[in-house]
Protein backbone atom coordinates (compact mmCIF):
# COMPACT_ATOMS: atom_id res chain seq x y z
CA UNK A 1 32.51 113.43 65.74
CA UNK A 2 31.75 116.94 64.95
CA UNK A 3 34.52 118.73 62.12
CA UNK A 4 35.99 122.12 63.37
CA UNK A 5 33.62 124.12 60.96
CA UNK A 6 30.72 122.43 62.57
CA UNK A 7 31.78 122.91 66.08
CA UNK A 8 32.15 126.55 65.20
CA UNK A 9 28.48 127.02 64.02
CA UNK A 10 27.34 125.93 67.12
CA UNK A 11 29.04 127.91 69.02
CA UNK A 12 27.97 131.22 71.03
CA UNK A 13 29.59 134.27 72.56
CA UNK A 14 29.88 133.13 76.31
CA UNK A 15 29.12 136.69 76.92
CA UNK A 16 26.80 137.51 74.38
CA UNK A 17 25.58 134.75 73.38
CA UNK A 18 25.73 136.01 69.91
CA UNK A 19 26.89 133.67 66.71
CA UNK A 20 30.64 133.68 66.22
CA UNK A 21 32.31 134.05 62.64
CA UNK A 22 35.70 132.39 62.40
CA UNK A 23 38.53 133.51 60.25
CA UNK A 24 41.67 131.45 60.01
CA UNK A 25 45.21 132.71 60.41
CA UNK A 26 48.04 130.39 58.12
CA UNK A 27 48.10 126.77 59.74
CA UNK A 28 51.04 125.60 61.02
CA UNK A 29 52.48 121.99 58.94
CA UNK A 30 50.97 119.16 60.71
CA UNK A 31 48.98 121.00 63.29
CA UNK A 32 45.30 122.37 63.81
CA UNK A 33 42.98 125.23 63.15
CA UNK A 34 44.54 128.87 64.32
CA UNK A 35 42.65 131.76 63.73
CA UNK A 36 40.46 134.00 65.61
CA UNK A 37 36.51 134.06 66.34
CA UNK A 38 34.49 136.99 66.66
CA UNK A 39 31.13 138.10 67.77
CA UNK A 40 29.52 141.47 68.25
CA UNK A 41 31.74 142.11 71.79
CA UNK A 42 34.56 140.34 71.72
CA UNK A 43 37.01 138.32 69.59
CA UNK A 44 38.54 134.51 70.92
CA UNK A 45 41.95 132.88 69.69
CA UNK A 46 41.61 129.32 68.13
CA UNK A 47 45.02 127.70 69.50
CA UNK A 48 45.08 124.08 67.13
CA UNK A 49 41.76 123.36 66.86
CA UNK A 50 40.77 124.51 70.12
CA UNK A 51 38.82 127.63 70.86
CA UNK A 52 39.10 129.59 73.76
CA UNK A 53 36.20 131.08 74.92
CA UNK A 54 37.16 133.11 77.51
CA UNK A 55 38.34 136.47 78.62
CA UNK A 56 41.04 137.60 80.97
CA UNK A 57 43.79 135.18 81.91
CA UNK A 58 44.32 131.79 79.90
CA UNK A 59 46.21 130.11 82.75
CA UNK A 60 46.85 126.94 84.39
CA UNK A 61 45.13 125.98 87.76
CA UNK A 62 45.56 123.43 89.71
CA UNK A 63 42.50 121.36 90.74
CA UNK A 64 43.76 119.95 93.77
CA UNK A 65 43.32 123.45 95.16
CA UNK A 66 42.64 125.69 92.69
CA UNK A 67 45.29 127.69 92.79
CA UNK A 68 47.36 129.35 89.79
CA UNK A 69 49.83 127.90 88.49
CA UNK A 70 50.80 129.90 86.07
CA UNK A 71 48.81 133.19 84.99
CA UNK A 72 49.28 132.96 81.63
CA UNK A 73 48.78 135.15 78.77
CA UNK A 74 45.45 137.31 78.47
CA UNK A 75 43.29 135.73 75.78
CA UNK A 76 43.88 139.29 73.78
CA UNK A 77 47.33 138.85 74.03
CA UNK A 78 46.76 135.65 72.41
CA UNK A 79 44.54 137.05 69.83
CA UNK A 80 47.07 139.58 69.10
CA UNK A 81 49.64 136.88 68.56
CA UNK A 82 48.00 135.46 65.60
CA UNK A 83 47.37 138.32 64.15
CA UNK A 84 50.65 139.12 63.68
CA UNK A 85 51.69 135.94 62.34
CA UNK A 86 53.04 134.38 65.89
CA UNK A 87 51.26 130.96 65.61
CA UNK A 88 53.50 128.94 67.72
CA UNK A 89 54.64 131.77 70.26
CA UNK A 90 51.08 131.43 71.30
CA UNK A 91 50.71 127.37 71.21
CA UNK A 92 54.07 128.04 73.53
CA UNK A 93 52.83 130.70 76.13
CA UNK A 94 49.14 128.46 76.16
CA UNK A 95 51.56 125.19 76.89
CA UNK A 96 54.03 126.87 79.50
């Protein structure tokens, strides 16, 4: 099994496909990587442990029929949250 730092050097700009550099916001007790990765285009949130490589909405579909479930927040929004300390508002707004 691959260790976050390894998964991280593999890993390319979706739209880019540049190399990503990862800097870590303060973990939360008990929980995983949060911090943010950024390429030459565009920067991702890491939400415990788990990047998220995309742009626009980070919502919840439904794959009976693919329709949205929730919106959800942008993945900006998302980045913007860690920045400013707000770890677990956006774990919450990724889980609701």
């Amino acid at each position: 099994m691959l260790s976050f730092e390894q998964l991280v050097e593999i890993l390319q700009c979706p739209h880019c496909s540049g190399p990503l550099s990862y800097a870590p916001v303060a973990k939360l007790a008990g929980h995983g990587e949060y911090g943010i990765l950024t390429c030459r285009c565009r920067r991702y949130p890491v939400i415990d442990g788990i990047p998220i490589l995309m742009s626009g909405r980070v919502g919840i579909i439904s794959h009976w029929n693919d329709y949205a479930v929730h919106l959800g927040p942008t993945a900006e929004e998302l980045v913007e949250a860690l920045e400013r300390g707000g770890q677990v508002d956006a774990l919450i707004d990724c889980l609701s």
